[in-house]
PDB file of N, CA and C in Angstrom:
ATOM      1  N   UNK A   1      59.485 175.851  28.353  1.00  0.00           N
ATOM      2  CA  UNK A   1      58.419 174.910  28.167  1.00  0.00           C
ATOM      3  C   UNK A   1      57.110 175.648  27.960  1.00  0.00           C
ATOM      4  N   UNK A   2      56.354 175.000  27.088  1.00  0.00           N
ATOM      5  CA  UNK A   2      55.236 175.660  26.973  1.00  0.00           C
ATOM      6  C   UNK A   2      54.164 175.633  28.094  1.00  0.00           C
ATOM      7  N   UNK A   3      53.439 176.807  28.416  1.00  0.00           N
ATOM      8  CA  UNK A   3      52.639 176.833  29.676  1.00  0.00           C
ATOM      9  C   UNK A   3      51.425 176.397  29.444  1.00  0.00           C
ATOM     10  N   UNK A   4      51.173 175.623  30.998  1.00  0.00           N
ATOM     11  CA  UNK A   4      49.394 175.095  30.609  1.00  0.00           C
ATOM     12  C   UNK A   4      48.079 176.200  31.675  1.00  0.00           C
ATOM     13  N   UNK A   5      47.104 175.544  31.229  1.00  0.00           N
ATOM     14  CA  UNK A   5      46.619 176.573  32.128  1.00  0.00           C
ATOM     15  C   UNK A   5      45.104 175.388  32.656  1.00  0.00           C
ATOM     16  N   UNK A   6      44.478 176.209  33.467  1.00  0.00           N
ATOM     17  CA  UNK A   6      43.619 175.731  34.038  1.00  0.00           C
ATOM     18  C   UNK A   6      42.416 176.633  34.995  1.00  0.00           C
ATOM     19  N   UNK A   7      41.123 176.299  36.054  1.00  0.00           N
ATOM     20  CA  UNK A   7      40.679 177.210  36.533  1.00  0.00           C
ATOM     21  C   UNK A   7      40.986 175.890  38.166  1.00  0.00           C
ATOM     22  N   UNK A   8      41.290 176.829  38.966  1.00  0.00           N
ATOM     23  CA  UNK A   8      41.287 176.656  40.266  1.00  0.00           C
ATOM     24  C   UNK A   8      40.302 177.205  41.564  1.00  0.00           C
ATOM     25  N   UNK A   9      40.029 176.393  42.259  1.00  0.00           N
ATOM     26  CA  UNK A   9      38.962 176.804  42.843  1.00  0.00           C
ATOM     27  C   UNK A   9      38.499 178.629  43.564  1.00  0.00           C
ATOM     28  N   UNK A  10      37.441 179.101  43.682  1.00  0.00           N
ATOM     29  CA  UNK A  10      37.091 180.731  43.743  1.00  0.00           C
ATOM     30  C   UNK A  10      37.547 181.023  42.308  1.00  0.00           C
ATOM     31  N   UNK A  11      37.189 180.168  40.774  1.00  0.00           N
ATOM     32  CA  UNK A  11      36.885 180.352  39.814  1.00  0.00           C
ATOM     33  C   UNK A  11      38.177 181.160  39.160  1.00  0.00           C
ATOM     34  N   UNK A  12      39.244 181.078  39.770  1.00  0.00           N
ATOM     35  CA  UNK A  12      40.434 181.822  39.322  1.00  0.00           C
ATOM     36  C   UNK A  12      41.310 180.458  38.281  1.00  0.00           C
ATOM     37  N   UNK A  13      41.355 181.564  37.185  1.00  0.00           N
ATOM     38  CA  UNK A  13      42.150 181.217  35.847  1.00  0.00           C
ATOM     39  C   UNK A  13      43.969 181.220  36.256  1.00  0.00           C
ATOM     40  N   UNK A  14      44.757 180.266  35.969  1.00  0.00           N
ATOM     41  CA  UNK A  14      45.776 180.425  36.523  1.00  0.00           C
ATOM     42  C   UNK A  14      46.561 179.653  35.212  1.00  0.00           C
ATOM     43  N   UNK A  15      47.573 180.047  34.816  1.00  0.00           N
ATOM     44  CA  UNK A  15      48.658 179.630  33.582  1.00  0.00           C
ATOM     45  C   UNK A  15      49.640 179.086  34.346  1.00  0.00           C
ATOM     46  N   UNK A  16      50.317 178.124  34.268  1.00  0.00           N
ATOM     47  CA  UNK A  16      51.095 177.595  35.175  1.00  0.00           C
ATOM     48  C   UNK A  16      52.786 177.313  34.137  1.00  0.00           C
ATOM     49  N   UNK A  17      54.024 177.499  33.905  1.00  0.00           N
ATOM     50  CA  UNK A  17      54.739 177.511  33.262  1.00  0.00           C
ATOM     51  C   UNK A  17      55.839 176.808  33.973  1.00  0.00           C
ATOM     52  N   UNK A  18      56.452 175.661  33.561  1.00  0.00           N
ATOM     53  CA  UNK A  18      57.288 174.874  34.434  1.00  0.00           C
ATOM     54  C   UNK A  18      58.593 175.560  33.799  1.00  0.00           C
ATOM     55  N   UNK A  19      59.745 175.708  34.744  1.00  0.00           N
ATOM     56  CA  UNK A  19      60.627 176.568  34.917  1.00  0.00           C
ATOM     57  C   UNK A  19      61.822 175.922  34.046  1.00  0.00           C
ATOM     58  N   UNK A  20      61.325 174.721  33.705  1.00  0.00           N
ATOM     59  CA  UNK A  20      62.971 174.086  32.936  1.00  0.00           C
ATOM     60  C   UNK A  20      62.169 172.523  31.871  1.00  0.00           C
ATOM     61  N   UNK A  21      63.216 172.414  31.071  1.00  0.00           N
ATOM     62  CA  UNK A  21      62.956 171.556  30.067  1.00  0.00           C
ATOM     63  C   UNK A  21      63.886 170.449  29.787  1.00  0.00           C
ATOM     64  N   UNK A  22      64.140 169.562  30.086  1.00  0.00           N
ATOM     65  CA  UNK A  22      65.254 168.487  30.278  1.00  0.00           C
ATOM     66  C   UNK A  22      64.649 167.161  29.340  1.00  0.00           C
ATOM     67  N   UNK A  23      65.323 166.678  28.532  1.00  0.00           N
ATOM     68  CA  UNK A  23      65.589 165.292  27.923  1.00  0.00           C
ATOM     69  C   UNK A  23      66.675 164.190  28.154  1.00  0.00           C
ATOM     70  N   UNK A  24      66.215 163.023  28.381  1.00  0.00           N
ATOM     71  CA  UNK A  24      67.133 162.199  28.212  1.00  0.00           C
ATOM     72  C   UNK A  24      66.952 160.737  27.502  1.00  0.00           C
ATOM     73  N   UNK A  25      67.642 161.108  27.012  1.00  0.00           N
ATOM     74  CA  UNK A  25      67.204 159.144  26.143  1.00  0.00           C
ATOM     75  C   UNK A  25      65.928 159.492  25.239  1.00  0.00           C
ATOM     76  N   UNK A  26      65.927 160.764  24.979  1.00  0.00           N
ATOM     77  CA  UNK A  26      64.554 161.237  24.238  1.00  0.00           C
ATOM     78  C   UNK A  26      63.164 161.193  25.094  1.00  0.00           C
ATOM     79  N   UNK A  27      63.203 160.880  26.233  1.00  0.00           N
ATOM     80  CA  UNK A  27      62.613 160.448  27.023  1.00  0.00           C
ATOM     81  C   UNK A  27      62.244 162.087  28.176  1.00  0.00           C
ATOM     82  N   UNK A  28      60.780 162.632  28.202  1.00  0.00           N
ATOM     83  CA  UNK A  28      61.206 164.302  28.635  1.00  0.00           C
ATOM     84  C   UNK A  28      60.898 164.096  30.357  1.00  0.00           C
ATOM     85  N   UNK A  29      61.708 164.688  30.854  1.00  0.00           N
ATOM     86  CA  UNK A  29      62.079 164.517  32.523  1.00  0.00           C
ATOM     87  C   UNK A  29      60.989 166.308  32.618  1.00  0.00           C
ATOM     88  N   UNK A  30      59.907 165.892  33.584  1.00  0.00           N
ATOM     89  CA  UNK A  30      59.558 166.857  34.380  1.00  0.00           C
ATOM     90  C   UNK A  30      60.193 167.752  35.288  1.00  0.00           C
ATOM     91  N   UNK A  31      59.843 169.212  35.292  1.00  0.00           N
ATOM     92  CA  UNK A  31      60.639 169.666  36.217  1.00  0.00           C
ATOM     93  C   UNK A  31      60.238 169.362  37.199  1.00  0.00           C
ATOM     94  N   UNK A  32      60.534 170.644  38.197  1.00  0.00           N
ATOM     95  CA  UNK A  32      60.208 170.392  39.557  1.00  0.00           C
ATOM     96  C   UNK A  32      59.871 171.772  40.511  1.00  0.00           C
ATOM     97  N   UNK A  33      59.993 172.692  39.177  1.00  0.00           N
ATOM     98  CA  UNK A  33      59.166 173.974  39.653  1.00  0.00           C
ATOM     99  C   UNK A  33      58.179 174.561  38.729  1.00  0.00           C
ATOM    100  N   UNK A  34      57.568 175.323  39.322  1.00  0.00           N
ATOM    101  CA  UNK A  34      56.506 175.841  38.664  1.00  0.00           C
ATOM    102  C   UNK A  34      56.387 177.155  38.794  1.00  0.00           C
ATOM    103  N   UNK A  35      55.980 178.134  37.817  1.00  0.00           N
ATOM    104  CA  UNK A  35      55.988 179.208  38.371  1.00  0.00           C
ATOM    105  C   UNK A  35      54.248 179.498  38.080  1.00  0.00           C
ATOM    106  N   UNK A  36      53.025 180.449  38.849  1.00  0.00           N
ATOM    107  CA  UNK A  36      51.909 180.200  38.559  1.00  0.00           C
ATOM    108  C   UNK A  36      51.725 181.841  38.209  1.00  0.00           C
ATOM    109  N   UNK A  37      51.084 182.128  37.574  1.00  0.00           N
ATOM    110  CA  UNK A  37      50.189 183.685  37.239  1.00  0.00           C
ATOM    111  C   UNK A  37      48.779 183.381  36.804  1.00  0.00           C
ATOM    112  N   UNK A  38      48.164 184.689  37.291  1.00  0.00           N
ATOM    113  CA  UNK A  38      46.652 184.857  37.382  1.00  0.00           C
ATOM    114  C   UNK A  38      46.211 184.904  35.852  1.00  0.00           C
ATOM    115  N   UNK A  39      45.479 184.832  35.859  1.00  0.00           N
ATOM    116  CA  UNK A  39      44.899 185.049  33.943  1.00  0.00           C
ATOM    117  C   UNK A  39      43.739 185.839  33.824  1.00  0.00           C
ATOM    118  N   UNK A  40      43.122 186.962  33.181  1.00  0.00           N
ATOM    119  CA  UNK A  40      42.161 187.413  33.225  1.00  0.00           C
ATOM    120  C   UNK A  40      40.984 186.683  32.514  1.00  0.00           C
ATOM    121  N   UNK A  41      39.678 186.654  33.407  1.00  0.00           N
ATOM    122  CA  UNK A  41      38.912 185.915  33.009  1.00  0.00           C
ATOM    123  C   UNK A  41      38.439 185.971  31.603  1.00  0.00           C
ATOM    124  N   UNK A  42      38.102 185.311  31.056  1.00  0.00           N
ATOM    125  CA  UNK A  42      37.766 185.280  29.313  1.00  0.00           C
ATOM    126  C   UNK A  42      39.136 185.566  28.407  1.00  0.00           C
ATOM    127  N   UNK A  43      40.316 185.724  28.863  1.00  0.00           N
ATOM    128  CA  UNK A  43      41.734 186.046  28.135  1.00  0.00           C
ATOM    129  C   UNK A  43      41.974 184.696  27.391  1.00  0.00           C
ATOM    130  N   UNK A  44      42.489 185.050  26.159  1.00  0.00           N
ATOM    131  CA  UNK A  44      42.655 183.885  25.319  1.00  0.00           C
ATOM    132  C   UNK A  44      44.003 183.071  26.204  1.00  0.00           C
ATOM    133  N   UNK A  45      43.670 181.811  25.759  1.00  0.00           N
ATOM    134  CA  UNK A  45      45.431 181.382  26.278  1.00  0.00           C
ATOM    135  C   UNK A  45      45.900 180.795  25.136  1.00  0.00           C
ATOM    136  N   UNK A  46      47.093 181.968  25.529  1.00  0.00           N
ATOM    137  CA  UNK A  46      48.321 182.038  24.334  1.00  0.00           C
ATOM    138  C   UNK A  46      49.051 180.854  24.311  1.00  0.00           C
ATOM    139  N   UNK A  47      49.420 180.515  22.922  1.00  0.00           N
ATOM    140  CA  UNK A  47      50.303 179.616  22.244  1.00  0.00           C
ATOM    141  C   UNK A  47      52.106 180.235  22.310  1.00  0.00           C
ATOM    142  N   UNK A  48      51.779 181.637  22.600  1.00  0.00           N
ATOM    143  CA  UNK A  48      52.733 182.264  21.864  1.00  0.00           C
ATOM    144  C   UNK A  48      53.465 183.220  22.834  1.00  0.00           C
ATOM    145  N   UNK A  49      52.838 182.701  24.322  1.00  0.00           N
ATOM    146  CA  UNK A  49      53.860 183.136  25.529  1.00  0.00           C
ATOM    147  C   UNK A  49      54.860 183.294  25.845  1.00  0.00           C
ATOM    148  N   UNK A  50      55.332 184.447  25.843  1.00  0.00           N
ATOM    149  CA  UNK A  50      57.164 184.552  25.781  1.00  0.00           C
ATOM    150  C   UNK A  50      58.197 184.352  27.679  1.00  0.00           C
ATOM    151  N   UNK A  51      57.613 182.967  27.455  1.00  0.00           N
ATOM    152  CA  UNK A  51      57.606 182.276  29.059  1.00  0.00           C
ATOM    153  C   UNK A  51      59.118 182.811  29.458  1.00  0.00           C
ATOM    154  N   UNK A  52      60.213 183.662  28.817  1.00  0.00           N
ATOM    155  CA  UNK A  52      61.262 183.890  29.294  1.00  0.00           C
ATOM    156  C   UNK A  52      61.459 185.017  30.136  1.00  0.00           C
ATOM    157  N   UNK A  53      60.700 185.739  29.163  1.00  0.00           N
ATOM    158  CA  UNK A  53      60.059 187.379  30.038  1.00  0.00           C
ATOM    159  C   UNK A  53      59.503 186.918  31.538  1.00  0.00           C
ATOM    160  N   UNK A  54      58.341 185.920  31.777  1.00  0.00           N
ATOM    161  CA  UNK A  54      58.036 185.474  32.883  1.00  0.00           C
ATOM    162  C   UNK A  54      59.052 184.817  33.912  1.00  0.00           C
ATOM    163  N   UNK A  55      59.983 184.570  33.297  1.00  0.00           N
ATOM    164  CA  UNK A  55      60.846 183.828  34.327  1.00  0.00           C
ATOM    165  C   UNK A  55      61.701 184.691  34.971  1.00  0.00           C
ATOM    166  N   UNK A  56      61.865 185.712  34.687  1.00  0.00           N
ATOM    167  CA  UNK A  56      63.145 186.689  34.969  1.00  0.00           C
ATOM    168  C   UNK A  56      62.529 187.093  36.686  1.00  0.00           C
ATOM    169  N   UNK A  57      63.738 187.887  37.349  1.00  0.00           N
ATOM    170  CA  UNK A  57      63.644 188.333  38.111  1.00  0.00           C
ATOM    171  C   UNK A  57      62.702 188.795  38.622  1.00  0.00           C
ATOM    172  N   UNK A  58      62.439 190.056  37.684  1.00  0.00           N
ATOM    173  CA  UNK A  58      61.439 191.048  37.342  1.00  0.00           C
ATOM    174  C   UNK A  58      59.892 190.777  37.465  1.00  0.00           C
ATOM    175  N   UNK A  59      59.758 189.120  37.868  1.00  0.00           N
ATOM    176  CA  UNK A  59      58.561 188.437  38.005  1.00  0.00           C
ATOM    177  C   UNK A  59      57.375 189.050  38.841  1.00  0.00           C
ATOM    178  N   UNK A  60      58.477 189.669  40.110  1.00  0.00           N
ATOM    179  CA  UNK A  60      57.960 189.780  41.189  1.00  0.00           C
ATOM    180  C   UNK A  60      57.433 191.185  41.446  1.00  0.00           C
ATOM    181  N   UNK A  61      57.511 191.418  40.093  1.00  0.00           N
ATOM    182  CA  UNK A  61      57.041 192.866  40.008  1.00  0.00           C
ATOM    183  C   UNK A  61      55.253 193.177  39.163  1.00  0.00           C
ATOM    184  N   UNK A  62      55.226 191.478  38.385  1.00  0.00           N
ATOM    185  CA  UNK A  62      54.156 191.169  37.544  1.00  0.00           C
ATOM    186  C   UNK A  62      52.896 191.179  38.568  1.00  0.00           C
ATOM    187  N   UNK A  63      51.784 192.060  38.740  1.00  0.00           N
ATOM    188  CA  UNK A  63      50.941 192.138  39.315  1.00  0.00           C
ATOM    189  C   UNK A  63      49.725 190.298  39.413  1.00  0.00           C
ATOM    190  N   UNK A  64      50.070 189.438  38.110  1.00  0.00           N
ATOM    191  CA  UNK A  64      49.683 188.651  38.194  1.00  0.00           C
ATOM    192  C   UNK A  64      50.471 186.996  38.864  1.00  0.00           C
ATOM    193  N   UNK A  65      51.362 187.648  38.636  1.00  0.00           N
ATOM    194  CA  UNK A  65      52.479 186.414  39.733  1.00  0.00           C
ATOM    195  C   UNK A  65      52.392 186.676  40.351  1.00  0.00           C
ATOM    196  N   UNK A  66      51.610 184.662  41.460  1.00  0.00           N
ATOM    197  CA  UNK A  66      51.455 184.405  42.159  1.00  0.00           C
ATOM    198  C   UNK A  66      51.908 183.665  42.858  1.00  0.00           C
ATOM    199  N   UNK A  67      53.408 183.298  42.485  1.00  0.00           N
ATOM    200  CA  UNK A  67      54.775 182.680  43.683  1.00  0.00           C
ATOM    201  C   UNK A  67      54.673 181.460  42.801  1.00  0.00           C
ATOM    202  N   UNK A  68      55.250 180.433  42.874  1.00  0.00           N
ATOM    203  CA  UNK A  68      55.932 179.193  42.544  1.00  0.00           C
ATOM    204  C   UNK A  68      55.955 178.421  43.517  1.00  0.00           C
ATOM    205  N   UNK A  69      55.751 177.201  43.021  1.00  0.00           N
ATOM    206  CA  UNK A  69      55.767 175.963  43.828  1.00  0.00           C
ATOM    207  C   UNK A  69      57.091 175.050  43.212  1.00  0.00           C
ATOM    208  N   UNK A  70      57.416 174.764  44.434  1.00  0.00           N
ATOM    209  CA  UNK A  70      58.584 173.003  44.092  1.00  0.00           C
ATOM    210  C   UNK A  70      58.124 172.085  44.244  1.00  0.00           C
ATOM    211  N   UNK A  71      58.334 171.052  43.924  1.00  0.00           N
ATOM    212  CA  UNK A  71      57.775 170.040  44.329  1.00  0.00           C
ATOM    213  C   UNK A  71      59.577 169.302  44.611  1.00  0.00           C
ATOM    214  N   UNK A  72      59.199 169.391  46.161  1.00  0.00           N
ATOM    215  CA  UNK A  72      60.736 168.965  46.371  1.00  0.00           C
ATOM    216  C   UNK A  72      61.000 167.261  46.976  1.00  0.00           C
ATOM    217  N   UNK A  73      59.592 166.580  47.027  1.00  0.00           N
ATOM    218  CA  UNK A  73      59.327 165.335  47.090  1.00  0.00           C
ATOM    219  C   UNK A  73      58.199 164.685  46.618  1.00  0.00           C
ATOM    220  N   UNK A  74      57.813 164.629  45.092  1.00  0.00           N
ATOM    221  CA  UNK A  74      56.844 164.378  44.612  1.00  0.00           C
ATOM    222  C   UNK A  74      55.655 163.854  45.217  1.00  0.00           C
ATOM    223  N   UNK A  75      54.630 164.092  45.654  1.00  0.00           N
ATOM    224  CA  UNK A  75      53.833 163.196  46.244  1.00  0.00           C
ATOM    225  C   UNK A  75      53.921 163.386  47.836  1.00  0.00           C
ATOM    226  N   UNK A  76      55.472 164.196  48.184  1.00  0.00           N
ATOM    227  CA  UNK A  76      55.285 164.243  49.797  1.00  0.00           C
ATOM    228  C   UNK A  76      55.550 165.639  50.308  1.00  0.00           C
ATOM    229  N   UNK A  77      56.602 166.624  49.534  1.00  0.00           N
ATOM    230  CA  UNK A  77      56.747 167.435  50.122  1.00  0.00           C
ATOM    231  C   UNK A  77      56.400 168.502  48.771  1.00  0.00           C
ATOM    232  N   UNK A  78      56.147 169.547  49.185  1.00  0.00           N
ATOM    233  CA  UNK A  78      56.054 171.093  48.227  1.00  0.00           C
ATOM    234  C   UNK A  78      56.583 172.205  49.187  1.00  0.00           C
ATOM    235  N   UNK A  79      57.044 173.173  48.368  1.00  0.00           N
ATOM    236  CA  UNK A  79      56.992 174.071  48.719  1.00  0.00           C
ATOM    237  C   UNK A  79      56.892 175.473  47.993  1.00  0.00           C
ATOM    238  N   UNK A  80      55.736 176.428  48.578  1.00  0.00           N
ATOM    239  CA  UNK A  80      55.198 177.387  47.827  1.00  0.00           C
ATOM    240  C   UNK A  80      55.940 178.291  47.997  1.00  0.00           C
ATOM    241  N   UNK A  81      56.416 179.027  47.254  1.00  0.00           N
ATOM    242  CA  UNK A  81      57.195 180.969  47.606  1.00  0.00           C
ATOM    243  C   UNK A  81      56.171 181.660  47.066  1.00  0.00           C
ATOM    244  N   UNK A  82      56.001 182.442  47.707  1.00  0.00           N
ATOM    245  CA  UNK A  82      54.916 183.674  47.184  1.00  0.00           C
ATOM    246  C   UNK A  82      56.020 185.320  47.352  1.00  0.00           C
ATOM    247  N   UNK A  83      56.852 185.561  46.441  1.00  0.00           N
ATOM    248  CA  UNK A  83      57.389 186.610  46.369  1.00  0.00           C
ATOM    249  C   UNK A  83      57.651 187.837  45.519  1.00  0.00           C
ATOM    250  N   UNK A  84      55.895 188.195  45.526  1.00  0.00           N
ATOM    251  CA  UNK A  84      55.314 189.067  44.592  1.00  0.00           C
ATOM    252  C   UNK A  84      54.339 189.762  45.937  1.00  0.00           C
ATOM    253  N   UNK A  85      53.298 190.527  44.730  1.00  0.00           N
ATOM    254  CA  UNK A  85      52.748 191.608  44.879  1.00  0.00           C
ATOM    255  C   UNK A  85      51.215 190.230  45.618  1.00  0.00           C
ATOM    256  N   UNK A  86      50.828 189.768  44.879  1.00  0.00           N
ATOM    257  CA  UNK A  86      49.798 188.674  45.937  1.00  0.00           C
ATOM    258  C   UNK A  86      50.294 187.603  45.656  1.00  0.00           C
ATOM    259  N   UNK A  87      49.439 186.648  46.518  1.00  0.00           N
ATOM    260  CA  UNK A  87      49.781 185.316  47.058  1.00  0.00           C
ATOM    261  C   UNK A  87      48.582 184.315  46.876  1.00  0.00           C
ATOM    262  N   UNK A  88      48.862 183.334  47.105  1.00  0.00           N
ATOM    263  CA  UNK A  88      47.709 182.322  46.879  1.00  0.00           C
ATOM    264  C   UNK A  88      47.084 181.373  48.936  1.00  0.00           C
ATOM    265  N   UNK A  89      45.984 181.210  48.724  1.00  0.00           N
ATOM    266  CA  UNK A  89      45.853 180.454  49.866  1.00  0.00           C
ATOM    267  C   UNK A  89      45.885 179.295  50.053  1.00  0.00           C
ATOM    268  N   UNK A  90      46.013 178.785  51.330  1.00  0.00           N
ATOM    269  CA  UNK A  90      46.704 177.008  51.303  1.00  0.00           C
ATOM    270  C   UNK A  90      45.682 176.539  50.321  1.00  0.00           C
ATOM    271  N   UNK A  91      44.444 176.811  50.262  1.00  0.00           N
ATOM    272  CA  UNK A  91      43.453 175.686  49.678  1.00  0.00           C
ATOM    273  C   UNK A  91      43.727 175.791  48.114  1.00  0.00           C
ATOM    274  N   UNK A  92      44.396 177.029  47.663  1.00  0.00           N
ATOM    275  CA  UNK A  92      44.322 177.370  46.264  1.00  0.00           C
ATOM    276  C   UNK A  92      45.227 176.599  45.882  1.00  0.00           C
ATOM    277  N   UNK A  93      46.671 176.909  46.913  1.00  0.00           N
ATOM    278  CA  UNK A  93      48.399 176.079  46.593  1.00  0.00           C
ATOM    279  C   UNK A  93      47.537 174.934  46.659  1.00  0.00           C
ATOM    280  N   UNK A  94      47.111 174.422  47.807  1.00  0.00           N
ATOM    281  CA  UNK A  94      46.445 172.240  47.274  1.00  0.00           C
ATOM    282  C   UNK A  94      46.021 172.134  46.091  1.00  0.00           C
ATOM    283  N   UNK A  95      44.901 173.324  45.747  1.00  0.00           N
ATOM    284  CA  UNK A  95      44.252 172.636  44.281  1.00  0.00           C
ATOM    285  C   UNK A  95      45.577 172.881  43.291  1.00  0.00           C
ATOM    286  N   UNK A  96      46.085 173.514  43.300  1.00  0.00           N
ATOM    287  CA  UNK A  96      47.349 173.877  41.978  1.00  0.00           C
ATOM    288  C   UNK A  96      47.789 172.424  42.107  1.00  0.00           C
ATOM    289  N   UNK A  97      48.410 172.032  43.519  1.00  0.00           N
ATOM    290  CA  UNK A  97      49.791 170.899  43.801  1.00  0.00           C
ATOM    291  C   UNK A  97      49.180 169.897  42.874  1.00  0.00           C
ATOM    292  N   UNK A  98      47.507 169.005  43.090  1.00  0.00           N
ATOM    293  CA  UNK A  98      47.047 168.708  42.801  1.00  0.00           C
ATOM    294  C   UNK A  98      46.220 168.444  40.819  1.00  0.00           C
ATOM    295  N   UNK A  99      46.342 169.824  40.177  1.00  0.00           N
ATOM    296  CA  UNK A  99      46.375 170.169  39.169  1.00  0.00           C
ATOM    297  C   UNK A  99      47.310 169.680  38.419  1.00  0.00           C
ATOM    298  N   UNK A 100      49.017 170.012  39.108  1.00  0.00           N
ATOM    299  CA  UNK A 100      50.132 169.878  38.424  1.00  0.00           C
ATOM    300  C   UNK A 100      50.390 168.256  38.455  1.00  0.00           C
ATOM    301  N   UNK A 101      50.111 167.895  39.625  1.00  0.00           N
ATOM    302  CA  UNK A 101      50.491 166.147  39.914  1.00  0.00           C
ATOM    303  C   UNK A 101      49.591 165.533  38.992  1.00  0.00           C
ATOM    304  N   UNK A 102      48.357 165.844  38.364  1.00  0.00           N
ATOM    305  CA  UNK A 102      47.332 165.147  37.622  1.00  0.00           C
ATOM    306  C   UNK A 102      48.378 165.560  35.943  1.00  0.00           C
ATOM    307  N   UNK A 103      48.778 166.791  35.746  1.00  0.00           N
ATOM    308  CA  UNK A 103      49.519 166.996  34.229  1.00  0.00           C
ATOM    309  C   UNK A 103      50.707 165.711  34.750  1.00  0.00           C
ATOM    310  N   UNK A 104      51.249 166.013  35.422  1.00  0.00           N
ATOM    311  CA  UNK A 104      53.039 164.856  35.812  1.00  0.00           C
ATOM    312  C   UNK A 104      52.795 163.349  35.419  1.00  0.00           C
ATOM    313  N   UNK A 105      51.647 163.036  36.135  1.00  0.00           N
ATOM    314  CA  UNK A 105      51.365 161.679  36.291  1.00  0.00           C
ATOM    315  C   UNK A 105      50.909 161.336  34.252  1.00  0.00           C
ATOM    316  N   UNK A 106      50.113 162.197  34.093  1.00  0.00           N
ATOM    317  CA  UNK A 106      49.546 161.974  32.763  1.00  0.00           C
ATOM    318  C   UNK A 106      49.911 162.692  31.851  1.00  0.00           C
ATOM    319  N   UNK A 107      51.019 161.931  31.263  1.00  0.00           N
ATOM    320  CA  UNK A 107      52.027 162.762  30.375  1.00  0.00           C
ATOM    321  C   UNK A 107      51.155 163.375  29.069  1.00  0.00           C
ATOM    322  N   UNK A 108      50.100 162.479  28.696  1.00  0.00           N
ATOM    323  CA  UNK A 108      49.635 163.108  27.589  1.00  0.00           C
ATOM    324  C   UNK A 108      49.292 164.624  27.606  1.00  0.00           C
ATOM    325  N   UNK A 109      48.681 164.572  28.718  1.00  0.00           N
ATOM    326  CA  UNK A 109      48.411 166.324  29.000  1.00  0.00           C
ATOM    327  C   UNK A 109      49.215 166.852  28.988  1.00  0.00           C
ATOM    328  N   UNK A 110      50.543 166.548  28.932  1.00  0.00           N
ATOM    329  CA  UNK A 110      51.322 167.483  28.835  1.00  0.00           C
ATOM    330  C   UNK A 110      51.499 168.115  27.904  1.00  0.00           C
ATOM    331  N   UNK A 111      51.479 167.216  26.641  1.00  0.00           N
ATOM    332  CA  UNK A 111      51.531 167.873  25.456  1.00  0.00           C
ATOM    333  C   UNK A 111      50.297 168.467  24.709  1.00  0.00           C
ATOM    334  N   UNK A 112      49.853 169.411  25.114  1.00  0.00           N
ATOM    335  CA  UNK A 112      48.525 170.117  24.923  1.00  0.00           C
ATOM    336  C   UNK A 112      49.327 171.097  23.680  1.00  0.00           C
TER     337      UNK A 112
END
């Protein structure tokens, strides 16, 4: 899926790439993970992200991955892994949860 991006609060740029792509009835089903990386400030955001490279294992080796969120009860439960080199803080994971639930809810944004 193509990744979106955004700025989260302490002015940090963050690309957010949802981990899976599902259709049904033509109709596109959200995932339910996310994986998040840092972005350097003023860095263009790419069209042309080779979001597969990001997904691999090897993630956790990317100095700018910053763990993944589930959303394992929309609206009630999340949960963050931070299993890289840094991590994000509760207030940062809220603004992301928050970020992503505003793209979910409003499908148009999705298709940026």
């Amino acid at each position: 899926m193509k990744p979106f991006y955004f700025t989260i609060s302490d002015s940090i740029q963050v690309m957010v790439i949802p981990d899976a792509d599902a259709h049904m009835d033509g109709h596109p089903v959200l995932t339910y993970s996310y994986t998040i990386y840092s972005v350097s400030p003023g860095a263009p955001k790419s069209e042309t992200v080779n979001t597969d490279a990001l997904l691999t294992p090897d993630k956790r080796k990317n100095p700018d991955y910053l763990g993944t969120i589930f959303f394992d009860q929309p609206y009630k439960a999340f949960t963050y892994t931070c299993d890289g080199i840094n991590e994000l803080n509760g207030d940062q994971v809220q603004d992301i949860i928050e970020r992503i639930t505003l793209y979910r809810t409003h499908q148009s944004l999705w298709r940026l």
